[in-house]
N, C-alpha and C. Protein backbone atom coordinates (compact mmCIF):
# COMPACT_ATOMS: atom_id res chain seq x y z
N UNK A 1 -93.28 65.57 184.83
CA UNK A 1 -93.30 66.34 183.59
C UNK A 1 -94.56 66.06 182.78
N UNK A 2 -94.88 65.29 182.76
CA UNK A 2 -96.14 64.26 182.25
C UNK A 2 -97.58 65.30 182.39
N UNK A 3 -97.88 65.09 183.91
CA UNK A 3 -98.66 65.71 184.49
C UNK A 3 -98.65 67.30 184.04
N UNK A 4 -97.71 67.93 183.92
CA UNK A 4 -97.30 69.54 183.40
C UNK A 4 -97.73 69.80 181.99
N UNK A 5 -97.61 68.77 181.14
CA UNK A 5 -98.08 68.55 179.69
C UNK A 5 -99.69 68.58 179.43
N UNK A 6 -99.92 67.67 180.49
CA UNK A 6 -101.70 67.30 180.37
C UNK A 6 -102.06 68.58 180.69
N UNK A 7 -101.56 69.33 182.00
CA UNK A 7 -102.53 70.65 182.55
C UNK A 7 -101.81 71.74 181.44
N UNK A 8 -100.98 71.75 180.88
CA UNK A 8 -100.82 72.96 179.36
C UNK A 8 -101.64 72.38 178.27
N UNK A 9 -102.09 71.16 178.69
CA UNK A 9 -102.62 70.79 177.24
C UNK A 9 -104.20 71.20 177.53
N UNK A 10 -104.36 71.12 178.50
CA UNK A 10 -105.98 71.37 179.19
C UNK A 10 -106.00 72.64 178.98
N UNK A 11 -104.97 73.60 179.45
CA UNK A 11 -105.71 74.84 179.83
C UNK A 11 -105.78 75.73 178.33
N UNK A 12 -104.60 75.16 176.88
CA UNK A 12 -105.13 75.60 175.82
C UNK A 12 -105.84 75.09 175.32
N UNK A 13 -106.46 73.78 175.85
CA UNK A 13 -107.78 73.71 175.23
C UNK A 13 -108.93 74.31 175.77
N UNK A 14 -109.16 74.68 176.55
CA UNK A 14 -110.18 75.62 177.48
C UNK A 14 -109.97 77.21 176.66
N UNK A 15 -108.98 77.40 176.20
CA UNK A 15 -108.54 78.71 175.91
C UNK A 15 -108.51 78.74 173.90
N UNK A 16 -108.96 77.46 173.34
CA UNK A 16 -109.11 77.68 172.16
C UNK A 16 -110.63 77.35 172.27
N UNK A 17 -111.15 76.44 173.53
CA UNK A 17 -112.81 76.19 173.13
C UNK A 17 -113.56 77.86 173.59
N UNK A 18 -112.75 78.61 174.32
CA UNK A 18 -113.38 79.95 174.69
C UNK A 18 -113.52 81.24 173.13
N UNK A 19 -112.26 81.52 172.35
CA UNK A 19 -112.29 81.38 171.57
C UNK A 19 -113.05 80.80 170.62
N UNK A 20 -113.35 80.02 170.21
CA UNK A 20 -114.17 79.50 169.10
C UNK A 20 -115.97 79.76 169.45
N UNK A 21 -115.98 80.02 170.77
CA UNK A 21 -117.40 80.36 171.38
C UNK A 21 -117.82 81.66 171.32
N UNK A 22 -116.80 82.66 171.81
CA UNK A 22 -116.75 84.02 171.30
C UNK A 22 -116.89 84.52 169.75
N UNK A 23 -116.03 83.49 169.10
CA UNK A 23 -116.08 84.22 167.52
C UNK A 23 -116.91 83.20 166.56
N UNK A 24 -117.41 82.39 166.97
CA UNK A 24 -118.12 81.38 166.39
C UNK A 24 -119.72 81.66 166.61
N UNK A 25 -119.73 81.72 167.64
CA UNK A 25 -120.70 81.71 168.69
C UNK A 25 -121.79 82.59 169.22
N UNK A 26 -121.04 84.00 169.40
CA UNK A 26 -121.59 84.88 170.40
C UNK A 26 -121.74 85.91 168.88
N UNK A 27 -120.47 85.79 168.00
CA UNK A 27 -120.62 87.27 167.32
C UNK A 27 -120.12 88.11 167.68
N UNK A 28 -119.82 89.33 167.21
CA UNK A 28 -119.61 90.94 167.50
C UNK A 28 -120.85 91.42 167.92
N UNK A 29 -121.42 91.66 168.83
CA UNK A 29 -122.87 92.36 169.53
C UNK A 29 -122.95 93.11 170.51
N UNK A 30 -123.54 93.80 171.01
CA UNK A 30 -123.73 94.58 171.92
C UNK A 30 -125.67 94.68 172.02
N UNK A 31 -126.13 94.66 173.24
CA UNK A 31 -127.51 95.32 173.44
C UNK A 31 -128.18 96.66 172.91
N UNK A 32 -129.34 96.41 172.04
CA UNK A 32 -129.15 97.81 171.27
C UNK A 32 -130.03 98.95 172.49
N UNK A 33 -130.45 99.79 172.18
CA UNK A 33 -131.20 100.70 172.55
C UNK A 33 -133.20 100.18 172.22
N UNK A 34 -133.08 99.51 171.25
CA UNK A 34 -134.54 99.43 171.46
C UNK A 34 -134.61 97.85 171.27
N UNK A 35 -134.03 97.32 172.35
CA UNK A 35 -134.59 95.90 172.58
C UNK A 35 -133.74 94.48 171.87
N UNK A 36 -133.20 94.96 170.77
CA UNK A 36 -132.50 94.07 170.25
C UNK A 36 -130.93 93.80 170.33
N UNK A 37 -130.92 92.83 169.51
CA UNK A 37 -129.40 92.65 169.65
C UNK A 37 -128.54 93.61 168.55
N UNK A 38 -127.76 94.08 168.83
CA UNK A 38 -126.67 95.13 167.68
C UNK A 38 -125.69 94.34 167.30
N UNK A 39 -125.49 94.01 165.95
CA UNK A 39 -124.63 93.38 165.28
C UNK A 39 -123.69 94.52 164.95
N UNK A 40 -121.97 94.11 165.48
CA UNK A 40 -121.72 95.57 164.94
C UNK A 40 -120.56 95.15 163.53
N UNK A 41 -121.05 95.78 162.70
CA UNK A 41 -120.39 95.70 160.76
C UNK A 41 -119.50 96.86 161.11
N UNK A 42 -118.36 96.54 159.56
CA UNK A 42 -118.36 97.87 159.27
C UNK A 42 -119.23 98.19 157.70
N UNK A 43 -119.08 99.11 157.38
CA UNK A 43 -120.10 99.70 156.29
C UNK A 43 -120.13 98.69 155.52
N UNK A 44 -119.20 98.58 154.98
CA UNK A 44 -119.14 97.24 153.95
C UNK A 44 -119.72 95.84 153.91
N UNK A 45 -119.59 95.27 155.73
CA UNK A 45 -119.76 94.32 155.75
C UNK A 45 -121.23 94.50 156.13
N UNK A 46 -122.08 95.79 156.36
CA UNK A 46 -123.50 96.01 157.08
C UNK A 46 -123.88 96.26 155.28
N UNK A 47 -123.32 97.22 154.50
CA UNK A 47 -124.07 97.21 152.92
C UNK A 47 -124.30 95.33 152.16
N UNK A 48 -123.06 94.59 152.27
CA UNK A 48 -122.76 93.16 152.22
C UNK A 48 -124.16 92.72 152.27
N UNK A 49 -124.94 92.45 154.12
CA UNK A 49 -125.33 92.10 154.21
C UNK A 49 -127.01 92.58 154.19
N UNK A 50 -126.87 94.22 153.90
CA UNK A 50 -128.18 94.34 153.40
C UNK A 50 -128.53 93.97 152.25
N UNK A 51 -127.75 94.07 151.35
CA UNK A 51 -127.77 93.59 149.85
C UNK A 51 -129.08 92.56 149.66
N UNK A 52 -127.82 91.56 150.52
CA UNK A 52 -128.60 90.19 150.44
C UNK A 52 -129.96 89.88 151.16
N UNK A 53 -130.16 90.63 152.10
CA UNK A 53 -131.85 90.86 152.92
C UNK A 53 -132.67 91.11 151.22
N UNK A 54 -132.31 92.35 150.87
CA UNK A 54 -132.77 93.09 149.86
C UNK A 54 -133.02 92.16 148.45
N UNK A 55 -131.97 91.09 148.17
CA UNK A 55 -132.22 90.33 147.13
C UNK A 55 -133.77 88.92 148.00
N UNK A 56 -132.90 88.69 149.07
CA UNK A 56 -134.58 87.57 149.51
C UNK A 56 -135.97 88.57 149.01
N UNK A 57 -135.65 89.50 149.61
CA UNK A 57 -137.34 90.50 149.83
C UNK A 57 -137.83 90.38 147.73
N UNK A 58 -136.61 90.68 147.41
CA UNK A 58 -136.93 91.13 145.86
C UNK A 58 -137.66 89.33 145.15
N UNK A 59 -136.69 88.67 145.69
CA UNK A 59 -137.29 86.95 145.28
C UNK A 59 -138.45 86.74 145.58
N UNK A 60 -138.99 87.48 146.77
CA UNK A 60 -140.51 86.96 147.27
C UNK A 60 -141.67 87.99 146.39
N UNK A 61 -141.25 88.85 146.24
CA UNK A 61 -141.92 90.29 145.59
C UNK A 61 -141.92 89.54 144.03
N UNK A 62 -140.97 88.54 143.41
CA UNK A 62 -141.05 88.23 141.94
C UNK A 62 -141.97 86.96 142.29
N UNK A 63 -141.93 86.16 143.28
CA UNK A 63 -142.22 84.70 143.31
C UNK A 63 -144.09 84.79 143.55
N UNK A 64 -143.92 85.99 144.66
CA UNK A 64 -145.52 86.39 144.68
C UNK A 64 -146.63 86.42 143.20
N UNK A 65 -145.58 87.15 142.54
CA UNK A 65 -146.15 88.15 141.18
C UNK A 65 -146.31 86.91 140.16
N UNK A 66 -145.21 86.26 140.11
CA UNK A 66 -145.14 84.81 139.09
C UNK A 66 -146.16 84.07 139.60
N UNK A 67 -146.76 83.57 140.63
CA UNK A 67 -147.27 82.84 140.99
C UNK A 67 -148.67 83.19 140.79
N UNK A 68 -149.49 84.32 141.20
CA UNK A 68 -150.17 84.95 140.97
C UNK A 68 -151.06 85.08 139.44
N UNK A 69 -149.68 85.32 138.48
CA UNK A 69 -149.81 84.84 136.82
C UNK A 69 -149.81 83.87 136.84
N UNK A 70 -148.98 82.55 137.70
CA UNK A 70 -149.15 81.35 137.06
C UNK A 70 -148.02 80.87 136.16
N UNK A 71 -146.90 81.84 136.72
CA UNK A 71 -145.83 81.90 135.78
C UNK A 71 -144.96 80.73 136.71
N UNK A 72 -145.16 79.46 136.47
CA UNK A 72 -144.42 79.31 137.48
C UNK A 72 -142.97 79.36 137.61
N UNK A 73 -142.77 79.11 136.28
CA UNK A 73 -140.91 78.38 135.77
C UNK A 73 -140.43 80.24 135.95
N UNK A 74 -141.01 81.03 135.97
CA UNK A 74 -140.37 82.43 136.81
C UNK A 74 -140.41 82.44 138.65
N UNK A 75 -140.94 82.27 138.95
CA UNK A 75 -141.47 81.72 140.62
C UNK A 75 -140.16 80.83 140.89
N UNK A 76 -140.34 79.55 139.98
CA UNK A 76 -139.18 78.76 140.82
C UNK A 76 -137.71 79.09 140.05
N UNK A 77 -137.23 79.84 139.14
CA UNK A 77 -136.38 81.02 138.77
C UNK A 77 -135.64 81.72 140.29
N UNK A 78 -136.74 82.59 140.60
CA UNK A 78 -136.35 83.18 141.75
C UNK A 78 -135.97 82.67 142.86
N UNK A 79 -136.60 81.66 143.23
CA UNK A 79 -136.57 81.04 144.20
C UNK A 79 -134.92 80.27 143.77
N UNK A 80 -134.59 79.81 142.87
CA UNK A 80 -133.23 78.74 142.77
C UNK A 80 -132.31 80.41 143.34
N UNK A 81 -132.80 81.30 142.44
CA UNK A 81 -131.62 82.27 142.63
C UNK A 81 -131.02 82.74 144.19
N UNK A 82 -132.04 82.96 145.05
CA UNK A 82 -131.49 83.08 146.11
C UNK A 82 -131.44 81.82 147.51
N UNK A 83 -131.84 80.81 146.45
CA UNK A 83 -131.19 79.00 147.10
C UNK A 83 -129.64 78.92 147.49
N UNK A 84 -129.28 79.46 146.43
CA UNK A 84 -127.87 79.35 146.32
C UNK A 84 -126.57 80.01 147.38
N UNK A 85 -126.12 79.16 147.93
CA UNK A 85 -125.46 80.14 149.15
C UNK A 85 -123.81 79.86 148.61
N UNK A 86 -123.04 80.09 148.97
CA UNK A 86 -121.66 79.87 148.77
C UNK A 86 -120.89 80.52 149.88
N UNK A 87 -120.37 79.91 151.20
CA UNK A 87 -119.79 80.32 151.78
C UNK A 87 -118.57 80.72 152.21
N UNK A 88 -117.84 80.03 151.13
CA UNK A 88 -116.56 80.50 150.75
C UNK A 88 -116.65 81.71 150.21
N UNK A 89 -117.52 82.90 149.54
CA UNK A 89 -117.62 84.36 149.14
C UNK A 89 -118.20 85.25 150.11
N UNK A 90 -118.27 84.46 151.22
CA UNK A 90 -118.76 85.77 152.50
C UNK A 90 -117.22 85.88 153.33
N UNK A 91 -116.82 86.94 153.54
CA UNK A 91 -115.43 87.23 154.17
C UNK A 91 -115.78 86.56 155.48
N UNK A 92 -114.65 85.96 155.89
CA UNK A 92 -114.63 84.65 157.23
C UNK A 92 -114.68 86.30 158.19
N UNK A 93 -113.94 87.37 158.26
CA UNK A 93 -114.21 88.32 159.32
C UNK A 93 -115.44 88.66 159.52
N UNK A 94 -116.69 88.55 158.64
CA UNK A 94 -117.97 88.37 158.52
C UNK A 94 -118.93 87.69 159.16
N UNK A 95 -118.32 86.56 158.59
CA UNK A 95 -118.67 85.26 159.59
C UNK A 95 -118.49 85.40 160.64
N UNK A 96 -117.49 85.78 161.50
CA UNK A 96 -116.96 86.01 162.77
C UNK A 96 -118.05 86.45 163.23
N UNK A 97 -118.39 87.70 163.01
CA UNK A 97 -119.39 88.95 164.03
C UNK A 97 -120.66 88.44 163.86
N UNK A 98 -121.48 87.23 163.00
CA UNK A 98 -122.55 87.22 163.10
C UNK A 98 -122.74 86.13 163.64
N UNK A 99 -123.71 86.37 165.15
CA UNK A 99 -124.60 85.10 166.46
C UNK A 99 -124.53 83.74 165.26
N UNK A 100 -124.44 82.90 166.01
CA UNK A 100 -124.72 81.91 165.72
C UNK A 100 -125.98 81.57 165.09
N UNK A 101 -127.20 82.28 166.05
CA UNK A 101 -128.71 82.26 165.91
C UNK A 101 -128.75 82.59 164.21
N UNK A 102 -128.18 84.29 164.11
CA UNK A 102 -128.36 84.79 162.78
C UNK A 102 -127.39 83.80 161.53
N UNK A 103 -126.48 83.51 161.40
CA UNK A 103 -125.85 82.20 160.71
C UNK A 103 -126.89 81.06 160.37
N UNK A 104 -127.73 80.90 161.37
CA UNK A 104 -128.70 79.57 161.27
C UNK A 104 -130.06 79.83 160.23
N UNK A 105 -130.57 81.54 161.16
CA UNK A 105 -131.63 81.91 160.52
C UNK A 105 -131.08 81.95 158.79
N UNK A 106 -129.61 82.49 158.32
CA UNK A 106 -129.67 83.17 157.40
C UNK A 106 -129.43 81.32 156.44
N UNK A 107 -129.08 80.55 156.79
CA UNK A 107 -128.57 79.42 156.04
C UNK A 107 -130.28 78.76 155.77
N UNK A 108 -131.20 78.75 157.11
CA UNK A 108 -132.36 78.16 157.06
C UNK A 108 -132.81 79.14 155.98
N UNK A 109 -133.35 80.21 155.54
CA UNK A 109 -133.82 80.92 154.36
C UNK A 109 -133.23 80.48 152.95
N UNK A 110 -132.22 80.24 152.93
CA UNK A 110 -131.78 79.76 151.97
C UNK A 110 -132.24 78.10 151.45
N UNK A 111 -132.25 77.70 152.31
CA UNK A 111 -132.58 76.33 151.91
C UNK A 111 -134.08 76.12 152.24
N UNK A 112 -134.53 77.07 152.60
CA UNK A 112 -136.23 77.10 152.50
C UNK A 112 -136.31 77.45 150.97
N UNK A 113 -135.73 78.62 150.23
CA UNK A 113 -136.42 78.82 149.30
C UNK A 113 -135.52 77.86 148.03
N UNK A 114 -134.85 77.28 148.58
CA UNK A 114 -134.46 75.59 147.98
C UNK A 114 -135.91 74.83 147.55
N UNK A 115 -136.51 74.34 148.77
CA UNK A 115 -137.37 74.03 148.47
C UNK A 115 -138.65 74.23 148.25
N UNK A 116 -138.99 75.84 148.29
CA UNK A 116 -139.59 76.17 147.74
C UNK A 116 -139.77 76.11 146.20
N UNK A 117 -138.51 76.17 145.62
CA UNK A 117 -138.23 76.01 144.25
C UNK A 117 -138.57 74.47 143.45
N UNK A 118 -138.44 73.71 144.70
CA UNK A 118 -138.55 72.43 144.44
C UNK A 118 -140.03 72.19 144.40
N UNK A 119 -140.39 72.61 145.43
CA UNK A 119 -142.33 72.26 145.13
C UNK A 119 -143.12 73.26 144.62
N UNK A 120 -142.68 74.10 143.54
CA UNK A 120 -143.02 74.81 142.44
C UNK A 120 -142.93 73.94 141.48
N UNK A 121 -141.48 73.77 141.50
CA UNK A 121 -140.99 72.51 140.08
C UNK A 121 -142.16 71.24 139.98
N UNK A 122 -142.56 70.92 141.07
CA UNK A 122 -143.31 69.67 141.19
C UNK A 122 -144.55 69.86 141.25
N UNK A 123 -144.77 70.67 140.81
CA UNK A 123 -146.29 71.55 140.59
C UNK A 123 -147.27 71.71 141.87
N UNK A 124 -146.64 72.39 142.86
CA UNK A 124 -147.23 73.01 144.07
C UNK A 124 -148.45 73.68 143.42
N UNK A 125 -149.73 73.86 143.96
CA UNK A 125 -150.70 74.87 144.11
C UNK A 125 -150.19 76.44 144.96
N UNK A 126 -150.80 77.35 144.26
CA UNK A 126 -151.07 78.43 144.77
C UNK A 126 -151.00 78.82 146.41
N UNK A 127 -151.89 77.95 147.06
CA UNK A 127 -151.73 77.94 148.48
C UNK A 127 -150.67 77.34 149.49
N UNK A 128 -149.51 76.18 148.48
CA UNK A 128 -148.87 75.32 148.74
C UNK A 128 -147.69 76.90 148.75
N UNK A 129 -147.46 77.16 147.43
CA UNK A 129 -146.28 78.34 147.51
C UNK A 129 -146.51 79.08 148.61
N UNK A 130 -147.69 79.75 149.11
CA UNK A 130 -147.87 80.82 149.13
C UNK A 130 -147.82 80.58 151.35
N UNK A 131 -148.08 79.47 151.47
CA UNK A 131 -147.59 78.38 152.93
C UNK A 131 -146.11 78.64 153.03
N UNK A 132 -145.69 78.20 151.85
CA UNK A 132 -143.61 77.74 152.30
C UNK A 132 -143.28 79.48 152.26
N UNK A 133 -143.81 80.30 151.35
CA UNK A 133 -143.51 81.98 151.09
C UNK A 133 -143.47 82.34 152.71
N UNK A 134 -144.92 82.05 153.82
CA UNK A 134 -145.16 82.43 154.56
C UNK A 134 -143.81 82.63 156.08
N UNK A 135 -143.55 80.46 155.44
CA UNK A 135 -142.81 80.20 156.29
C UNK A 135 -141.47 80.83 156.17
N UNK A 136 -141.04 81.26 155.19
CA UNK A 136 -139.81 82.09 154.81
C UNK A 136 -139.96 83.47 155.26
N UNK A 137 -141.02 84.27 155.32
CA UNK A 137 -141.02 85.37 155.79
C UNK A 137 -141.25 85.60 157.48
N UNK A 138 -141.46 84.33 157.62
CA UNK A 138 -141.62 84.04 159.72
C UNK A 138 -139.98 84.24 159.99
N UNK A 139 -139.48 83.61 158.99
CA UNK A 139 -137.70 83.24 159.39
C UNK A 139 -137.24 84.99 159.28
N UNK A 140 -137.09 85.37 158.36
CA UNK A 140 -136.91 87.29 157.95
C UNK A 140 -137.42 87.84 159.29
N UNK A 141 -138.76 87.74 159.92
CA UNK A 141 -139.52 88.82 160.77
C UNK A 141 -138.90 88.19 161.92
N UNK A 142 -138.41 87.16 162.34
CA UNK A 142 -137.67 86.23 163.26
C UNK A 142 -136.04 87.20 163.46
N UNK A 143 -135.39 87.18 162.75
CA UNK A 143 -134.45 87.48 162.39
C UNK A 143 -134.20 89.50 162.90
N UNK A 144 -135.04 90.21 162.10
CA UNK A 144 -135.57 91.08 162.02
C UNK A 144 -135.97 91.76 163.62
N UNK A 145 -137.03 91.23 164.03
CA UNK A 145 -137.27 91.48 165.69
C UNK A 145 -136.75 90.85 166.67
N UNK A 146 -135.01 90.39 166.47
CA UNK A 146 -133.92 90.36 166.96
C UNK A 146 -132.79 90.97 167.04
N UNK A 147 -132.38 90.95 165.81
CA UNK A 147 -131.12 91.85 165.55
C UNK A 147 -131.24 93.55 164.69
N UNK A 148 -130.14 93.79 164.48
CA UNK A 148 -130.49 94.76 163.71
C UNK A 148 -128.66 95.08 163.44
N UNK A 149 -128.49 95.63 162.36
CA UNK A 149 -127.04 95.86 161.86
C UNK A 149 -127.04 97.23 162.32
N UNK A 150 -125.59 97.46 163.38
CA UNK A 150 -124.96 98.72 163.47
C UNK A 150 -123.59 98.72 162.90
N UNK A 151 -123.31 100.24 162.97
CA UNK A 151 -121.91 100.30 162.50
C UNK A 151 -120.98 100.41 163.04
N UNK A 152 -119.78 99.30 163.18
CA UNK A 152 -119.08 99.53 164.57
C UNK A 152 -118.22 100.97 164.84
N UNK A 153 -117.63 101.13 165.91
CA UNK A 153 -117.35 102.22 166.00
C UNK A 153 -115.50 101.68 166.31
N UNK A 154 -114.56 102.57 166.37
CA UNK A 154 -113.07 101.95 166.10
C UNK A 154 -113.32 102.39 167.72
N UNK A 155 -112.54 101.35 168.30
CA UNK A 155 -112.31 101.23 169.57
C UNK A 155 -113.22 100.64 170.51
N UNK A 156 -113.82 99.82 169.99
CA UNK A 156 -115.24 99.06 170.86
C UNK A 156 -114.46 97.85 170.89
């Protein structure tokens, strides 16, 4: 009986680590048509997450402009604003469908412009911002000429 326990105990663990690889892991995806990977949303969760593309782009477009003036305590403003992640307010069905890769890229942007904010605060130069800006927009164009958000379709 012993032996019968261990191999039920094995084979749901094989069958929750498959699971957690699929929805942890892999994402909701499919191969797109021009090369990338298709994340598939539904509207909500593809508007969700353009939003937030749309607020980084807008942080770099203010952080550029502040910096530029010399404004800095606006520069590192922007930068705290989209530091801030909270993952308890992204719907866990959300979480589900997005690669692992994109989860990493999207957490690494965030805590880039963490410290971007931080070596503004500490009185970075011009070329110092404008280095970590760079490296934040490698992570976006990274991201970007990988995936791309589709809209799923009911029955996929």
């Amino acid at each position: 009986m012993c032996r019968f326990c261990w191999l039920l105990s094995a084979l749901l663990a094989v069958i929750l680590a498959v699971i957690v690889y699929v929805f942890g892991f892999l994402g909701t995806t499919r191969p797109a048509d021009d090369g990338r990977t298709a994340i598939l949303l539904t509207p909500a969760e593809r508007n969700r997450v353009l939003a937030e593309m749309r607020t980084f782009l807008e942080a770099v477009q203010t952080i550029v402009a502040a910096t530029a003036s010399g404004d800095m305590g606006t520069a590192s403003a922007a930068a705290r604003r989209v530091a801030r992640v909270n993952l308890d307010d992204v719907p866990p069905g959300l979480l589900r469908k997005l690669p692992a890769e994109v989860k990493g890229l999207g957490l690494d942007t965030h805590r880039a412009f963490d410290d971007l904010a931080r070596i503004i605060e500490n009185g970075a130069n011009r070329e110092q911002i404008f280095a970590q800006l760079g490296d934040i927009l490698r992570t976006c164009t990274t991201c970007h000429a990988g995936y791309r958000f589709d809209i799923e379709q009911r029955g996929q």
